[in-house]
PDB file of N, CA and C in Angstrom:
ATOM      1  N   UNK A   1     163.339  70.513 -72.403  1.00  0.00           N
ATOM      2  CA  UNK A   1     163.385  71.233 -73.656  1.00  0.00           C
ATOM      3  C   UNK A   1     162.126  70.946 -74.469  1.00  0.00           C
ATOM      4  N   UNK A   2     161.931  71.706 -75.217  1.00  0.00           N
ATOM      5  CA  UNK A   2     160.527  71.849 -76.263  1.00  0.00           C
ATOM      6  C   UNK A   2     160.615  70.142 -77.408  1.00  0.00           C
ATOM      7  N   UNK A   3     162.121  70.148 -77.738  1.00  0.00           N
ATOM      8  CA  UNK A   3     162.272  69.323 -78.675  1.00  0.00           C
ATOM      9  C   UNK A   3     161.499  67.977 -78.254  1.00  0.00           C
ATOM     10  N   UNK A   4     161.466  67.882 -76.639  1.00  0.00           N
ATOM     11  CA  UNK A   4     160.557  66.620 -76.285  1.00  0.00           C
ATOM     12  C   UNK A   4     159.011  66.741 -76.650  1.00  0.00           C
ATOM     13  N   UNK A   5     158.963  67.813 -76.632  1.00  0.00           N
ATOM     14  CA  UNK A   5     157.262  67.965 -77.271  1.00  0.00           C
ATOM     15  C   UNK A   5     156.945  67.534 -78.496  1.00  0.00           C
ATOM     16  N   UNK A   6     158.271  67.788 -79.458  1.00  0.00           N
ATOM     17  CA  UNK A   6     157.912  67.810 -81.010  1.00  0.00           C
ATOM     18  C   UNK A   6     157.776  66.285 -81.155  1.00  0.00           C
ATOM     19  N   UNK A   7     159.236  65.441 -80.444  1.00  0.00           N
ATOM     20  CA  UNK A   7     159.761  64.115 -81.274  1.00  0.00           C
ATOM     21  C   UNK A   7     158.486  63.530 -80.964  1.00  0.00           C
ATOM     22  N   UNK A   8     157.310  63.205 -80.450  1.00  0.00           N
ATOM     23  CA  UNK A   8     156.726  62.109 -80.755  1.00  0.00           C
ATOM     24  C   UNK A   8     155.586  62.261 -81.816  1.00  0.00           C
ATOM     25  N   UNK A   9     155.420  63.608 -82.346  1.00  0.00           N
ATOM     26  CA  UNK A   9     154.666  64.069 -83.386  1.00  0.00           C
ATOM     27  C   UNK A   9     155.498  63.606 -84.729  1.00  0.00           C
ATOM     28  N   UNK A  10     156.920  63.543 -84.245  1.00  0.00           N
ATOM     29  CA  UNK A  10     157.503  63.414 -85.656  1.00  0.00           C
ATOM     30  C   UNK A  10     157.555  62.137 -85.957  1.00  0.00           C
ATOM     31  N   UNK A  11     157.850  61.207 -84.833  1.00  0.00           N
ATOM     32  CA  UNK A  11     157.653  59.831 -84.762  1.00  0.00           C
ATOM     33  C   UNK A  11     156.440  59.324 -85.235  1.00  0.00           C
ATOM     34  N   UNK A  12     155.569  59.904 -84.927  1.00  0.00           N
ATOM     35  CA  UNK A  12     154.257  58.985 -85.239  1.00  0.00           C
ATOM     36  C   UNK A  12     153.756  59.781 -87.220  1.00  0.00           C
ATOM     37  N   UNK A  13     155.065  60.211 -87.689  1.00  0.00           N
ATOM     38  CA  UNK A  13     154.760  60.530 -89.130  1.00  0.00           C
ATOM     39  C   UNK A  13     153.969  61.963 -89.226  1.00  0.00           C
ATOM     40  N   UNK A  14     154.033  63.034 -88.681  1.00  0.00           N
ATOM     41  CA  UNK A  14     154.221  64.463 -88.845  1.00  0.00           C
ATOM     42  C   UNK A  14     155.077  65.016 -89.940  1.00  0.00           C
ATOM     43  N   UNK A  15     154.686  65.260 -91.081  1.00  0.00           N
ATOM     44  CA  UNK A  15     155.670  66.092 -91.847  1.00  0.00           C
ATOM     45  C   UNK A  15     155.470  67.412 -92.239  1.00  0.00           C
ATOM     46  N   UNK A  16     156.375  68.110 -91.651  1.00  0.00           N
ATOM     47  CA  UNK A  16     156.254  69.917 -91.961  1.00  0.00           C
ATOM     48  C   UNK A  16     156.857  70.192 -93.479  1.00  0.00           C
ATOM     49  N   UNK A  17     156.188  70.613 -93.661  1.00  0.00           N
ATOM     50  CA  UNK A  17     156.582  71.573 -95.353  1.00  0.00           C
ATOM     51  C   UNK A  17     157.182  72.668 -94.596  1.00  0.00           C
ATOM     52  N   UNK A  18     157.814  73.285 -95.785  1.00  0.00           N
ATOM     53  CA  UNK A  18     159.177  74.351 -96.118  1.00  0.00           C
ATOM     54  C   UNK A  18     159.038  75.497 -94.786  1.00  0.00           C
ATOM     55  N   UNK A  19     157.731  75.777 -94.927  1.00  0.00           N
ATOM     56  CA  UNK A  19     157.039  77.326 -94.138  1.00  0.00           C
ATOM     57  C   UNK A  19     155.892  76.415 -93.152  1.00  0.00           C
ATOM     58  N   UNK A  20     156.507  75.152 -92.254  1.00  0.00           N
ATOM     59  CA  UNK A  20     155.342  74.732 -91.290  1.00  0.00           C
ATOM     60  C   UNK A  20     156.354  74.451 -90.057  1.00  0.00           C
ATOM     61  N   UNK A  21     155.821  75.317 -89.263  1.00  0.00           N
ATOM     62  CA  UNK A  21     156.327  74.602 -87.569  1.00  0.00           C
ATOM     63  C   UNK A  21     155.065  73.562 -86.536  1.00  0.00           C
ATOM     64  N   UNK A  22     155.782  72.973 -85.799  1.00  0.00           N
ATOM     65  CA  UNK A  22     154.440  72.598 -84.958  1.00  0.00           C
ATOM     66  C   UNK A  22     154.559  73.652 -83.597  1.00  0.00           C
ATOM     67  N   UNK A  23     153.428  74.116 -83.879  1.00  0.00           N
ATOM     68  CA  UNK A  23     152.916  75.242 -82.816  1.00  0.00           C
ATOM     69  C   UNK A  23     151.480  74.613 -81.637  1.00  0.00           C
ATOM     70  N   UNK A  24     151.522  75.484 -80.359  1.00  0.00           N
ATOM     71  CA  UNK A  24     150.479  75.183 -79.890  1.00  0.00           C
ATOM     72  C   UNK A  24     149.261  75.113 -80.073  1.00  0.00           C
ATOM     73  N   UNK A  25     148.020  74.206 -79.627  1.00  0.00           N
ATOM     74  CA  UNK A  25     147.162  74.438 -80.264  1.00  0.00           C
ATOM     75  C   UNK A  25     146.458  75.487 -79.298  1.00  0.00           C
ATOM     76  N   UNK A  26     146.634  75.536 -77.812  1.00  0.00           N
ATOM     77  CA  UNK A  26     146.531  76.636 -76.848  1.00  0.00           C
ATOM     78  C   UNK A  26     147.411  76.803 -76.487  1.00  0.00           C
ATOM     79  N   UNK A  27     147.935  78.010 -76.586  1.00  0.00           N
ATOM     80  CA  UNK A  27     148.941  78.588 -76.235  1.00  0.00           C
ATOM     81  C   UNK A  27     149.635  78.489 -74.722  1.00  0.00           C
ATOM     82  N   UNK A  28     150.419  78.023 -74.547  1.00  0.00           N
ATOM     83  CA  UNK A  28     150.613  77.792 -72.993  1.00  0.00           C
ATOM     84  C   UNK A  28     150.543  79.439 -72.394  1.00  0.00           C
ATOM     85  N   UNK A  29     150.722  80.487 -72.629  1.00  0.00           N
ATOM     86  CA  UNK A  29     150.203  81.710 -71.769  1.00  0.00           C
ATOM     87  C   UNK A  29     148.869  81.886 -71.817  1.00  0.00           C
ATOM     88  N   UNK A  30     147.803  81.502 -72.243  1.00  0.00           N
ATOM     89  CA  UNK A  30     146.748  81.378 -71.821  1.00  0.00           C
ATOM     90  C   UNK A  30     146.048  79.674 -71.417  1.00  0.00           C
ATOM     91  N   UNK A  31     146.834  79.522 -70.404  1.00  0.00           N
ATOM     92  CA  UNK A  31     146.877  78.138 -69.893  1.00  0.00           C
ATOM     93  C   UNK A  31     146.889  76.727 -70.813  1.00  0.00           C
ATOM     94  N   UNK A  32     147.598  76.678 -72.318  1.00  0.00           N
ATOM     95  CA  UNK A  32     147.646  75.333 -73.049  1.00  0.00           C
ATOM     96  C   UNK A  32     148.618  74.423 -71.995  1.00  0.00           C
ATOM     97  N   UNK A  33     148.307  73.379 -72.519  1.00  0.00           N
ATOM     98  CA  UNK A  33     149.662  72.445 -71.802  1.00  0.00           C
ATOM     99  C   UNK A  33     150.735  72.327 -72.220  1.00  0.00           C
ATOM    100  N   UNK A  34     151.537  71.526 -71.852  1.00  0.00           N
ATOM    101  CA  UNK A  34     152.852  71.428 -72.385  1.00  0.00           C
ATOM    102  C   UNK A  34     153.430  70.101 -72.688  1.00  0.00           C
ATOM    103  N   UNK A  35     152.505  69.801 -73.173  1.00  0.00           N
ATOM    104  CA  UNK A  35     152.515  68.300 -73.993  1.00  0.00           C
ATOM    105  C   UNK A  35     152.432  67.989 -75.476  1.00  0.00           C
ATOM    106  N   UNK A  36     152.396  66.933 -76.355  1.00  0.00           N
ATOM    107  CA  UNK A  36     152.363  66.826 -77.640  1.00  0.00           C
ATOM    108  C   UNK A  36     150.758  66.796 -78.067  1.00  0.00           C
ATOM    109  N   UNK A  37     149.848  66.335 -77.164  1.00  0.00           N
ATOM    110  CA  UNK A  37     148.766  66.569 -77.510  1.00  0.00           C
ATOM    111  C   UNK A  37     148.096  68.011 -77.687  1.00  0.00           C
ATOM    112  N   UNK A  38     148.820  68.878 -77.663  1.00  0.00           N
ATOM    113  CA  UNK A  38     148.708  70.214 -77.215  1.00  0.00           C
ATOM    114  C   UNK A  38     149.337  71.278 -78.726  1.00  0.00           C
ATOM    115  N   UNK A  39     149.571  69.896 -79.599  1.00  0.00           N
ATOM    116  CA  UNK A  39     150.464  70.774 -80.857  1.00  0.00           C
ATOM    117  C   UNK A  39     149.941  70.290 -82.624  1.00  0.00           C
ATOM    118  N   UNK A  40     150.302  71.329 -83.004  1.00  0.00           N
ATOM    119  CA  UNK A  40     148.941  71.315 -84.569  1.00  0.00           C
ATOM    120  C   UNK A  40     150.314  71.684 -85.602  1.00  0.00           C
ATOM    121  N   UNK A  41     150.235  71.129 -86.586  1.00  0.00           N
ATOM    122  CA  UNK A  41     151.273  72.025 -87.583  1.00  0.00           C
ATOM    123  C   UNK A  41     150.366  73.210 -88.014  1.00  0.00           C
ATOM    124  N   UNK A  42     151.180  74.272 -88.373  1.00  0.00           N
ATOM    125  CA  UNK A  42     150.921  75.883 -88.663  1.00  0.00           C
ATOM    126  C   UNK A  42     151.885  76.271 -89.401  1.00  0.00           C
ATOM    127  N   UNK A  43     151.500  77.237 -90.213  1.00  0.00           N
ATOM    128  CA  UNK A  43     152.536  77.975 -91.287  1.00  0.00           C
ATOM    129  C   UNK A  43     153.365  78.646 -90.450  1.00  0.00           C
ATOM    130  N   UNK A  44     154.477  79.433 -90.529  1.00  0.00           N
ATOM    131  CA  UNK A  44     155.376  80.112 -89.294  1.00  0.00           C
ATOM    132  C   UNK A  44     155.075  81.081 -89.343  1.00  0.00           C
ATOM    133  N   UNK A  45     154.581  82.247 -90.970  1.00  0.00           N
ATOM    134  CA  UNK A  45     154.298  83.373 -89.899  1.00  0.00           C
ATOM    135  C   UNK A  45     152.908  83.202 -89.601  1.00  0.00           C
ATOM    136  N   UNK A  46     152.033  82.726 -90.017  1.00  0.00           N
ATOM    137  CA  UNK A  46     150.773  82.462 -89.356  1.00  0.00           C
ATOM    138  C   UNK A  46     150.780  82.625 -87.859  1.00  0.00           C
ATOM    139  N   UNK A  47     151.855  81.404 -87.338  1.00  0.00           N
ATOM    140  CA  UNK A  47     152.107  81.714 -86.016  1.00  0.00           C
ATOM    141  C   UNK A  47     152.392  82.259 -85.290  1.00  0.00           C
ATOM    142  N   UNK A  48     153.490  83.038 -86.386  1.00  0.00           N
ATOM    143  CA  UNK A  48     154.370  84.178 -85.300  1.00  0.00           C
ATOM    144  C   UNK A  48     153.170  85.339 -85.028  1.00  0.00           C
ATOM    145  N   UNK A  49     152.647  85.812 -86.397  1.00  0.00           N
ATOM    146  CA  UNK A  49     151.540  86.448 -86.176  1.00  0.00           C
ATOM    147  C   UNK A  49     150.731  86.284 -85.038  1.00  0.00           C
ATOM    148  N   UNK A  50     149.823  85.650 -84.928  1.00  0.00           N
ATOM    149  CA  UNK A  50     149.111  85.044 -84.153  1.00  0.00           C
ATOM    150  C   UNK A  50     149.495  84.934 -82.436  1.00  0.00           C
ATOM    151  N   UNK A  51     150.856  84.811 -82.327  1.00  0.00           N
ATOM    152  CA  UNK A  51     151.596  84.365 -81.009  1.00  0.00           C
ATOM    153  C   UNK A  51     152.175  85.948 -80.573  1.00  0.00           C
ATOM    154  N   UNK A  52     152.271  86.658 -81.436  1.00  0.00           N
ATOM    155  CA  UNK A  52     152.208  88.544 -81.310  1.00  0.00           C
ATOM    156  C   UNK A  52     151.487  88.951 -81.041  1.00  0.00           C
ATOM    157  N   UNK A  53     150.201  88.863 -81.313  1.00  0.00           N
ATOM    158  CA  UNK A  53     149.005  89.241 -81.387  1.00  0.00           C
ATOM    159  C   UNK A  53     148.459  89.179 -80.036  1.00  0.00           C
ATOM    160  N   UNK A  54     148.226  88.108 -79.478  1.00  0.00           N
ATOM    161  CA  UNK A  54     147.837  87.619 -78.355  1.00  0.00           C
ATOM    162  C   UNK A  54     148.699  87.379 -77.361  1.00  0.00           C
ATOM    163  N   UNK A  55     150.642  87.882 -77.346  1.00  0.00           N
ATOM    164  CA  UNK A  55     151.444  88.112 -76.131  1.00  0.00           C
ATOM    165  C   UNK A  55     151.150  89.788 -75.950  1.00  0.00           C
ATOM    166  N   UNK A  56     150.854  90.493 -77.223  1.00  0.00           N
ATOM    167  CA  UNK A  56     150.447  91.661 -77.045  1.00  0.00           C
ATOM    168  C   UNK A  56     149.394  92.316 -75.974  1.00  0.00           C
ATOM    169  N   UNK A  57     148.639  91.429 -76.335  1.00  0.00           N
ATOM    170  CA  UNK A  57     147.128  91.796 -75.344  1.00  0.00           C
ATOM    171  C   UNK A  57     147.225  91.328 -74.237  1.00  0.00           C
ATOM    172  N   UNK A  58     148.486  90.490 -73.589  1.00  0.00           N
ATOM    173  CA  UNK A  58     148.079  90.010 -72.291  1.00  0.00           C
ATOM    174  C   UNK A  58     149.195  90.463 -71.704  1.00  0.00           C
ATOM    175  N   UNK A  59     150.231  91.565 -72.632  1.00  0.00           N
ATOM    176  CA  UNK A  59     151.476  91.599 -71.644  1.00  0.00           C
ATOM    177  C   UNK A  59     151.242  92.766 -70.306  1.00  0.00           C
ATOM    178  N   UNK A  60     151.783  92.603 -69.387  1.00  0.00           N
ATOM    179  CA  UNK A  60     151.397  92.983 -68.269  1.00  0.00           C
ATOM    180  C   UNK A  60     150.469  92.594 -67.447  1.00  0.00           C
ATOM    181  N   UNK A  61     149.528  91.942 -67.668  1.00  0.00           N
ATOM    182  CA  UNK A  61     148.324  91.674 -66.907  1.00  0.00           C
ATOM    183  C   UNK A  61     148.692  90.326 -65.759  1.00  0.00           C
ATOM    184  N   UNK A  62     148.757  90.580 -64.899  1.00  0.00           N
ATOM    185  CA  UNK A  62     148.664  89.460 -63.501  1.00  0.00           C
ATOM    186  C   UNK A  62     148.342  88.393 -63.887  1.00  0.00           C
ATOM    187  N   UNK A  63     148.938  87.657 -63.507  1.00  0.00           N
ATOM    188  CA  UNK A  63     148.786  86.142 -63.518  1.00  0.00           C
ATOM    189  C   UNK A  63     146.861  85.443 -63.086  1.00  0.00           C
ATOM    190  N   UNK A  64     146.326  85.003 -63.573  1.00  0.00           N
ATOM    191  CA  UNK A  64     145.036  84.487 -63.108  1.00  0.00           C
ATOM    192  C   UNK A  64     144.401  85.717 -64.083  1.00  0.00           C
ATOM    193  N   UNK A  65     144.173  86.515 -64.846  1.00  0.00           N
ATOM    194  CA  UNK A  65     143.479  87.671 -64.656  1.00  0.00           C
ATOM    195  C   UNK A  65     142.384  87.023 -66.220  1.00  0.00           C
ATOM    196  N   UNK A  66     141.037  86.864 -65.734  1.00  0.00           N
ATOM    197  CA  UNK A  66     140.147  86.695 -66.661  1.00  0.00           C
ATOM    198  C   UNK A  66     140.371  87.533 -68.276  1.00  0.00           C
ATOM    199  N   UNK A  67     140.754  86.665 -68.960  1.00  0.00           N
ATOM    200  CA  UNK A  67     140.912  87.610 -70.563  1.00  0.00           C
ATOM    201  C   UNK A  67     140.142  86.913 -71.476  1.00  0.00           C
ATOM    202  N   UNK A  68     139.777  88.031 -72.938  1.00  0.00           N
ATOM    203  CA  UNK A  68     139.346  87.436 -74.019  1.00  0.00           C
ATOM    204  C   UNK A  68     140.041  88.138 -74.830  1.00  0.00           C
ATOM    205  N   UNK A  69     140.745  87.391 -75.687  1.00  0.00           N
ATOM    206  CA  UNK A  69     142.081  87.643 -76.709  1.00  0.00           C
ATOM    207  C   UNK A  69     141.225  87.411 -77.945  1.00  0.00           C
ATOM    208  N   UNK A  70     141.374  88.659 -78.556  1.00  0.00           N
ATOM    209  CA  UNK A  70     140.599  88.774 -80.164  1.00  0.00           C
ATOM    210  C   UNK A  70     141.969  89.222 -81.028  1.00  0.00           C
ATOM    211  N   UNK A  71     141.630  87.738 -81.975  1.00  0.00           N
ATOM    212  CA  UNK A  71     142.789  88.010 -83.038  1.00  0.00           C
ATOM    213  C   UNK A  71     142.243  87.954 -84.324  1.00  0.00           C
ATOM    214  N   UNK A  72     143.431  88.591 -85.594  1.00  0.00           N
ATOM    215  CA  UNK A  72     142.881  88.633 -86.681  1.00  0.00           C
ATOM    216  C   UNK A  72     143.661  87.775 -87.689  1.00  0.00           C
ATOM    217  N   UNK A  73     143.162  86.931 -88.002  1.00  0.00           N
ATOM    218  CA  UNK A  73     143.391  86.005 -89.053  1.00  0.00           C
ATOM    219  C   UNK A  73     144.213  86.549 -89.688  1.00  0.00           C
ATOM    220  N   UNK A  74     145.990  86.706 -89.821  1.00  0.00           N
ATOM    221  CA  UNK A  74     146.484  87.228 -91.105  1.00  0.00           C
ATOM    222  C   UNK A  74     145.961  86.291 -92.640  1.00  0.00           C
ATOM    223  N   UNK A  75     146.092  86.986 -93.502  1.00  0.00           N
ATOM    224  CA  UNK A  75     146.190  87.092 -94.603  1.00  0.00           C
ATOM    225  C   UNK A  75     147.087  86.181 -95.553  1.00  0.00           C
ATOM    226  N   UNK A  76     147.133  84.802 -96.140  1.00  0.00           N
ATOM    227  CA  UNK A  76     148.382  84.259 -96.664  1.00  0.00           C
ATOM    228  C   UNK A  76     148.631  84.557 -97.181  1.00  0.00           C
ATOM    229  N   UNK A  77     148.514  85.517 -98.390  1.00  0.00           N
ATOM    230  CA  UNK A  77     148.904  86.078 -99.306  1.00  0.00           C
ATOM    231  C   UNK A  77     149.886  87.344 -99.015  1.00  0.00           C
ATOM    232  N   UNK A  78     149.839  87.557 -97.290  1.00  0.00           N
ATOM    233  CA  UNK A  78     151.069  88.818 -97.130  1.00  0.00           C
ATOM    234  C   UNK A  78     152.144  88.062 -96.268  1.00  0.00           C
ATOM    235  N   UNK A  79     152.860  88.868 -96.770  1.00  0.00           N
ATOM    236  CA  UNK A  79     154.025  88.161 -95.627  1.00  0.00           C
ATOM    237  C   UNK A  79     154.170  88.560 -93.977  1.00  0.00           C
ATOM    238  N   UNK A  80     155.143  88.557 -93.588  1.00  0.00           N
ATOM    239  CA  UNK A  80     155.641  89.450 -92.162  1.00  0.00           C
ATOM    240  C   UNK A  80     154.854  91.015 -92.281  1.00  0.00           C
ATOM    241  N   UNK A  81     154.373  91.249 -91.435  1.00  0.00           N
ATOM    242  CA  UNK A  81     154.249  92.675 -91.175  1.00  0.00           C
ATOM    243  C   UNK A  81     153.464  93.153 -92.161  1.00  0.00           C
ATOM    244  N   UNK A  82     152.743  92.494 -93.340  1.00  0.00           N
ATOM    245  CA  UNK A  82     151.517  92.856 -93.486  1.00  0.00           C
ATOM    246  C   UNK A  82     151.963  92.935 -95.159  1.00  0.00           C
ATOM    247  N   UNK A  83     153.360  93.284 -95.533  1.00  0.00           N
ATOM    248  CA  UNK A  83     153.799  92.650 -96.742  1.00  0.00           C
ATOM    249  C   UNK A  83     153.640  91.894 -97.914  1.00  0.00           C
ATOM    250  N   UNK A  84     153.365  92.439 -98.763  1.00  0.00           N
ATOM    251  CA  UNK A  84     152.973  91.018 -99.704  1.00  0.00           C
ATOM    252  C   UNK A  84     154.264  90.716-100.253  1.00  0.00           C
ATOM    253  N   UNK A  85     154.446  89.232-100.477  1.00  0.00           N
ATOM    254  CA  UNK A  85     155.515  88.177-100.668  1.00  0.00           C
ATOM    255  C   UNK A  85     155.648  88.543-102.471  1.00  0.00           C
ATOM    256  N   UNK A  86     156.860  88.372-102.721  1.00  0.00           N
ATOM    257  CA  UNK A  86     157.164  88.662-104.293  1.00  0.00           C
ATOM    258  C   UNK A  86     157.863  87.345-104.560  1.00  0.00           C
TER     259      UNK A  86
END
């Protein structure tokens, strides 16, 4: 399970605020690992954003297949889907 990835980030004094997950720092679909050294805190939709963005551009493509994934920095000031937060 993932939760083994998190606990030793949390152990060694990791603290997420309200709107922070720990996310990959390479994404394991474009070959990150699957370890704790492998994880950054991130805002959530930052991430989710971000983790859309770039399952988008690679869905379908064969396993091994040389890519360059161009993403766009959302915006903190909007929410989900491009939204601004009230």
């Amino acid at each position: 399970m993932l939760i083994e990835l998190a606990e030793p980030a949390l152990q060694a004094g990791v603290v997420l605020g309200p709107d922070q997950i720990l996310d990959f720092t390479q994404p394991p679909i474009l070959g990150g690992a699957l370890e704790p050294g492998n994880l950054q805190v991130m805002d959530f939709e930052v991430a989710l954003n971000l983790a859309g963005q770039i399952h988008q551009q690679v869905a379908g493509l064969p396993e091994g297949t040389p890519i360059e994934v161009d993403v766009e920095q959302p915006s903190p000031r909007r929410g989900l889907f491009g939204r601004r937060k009230r």
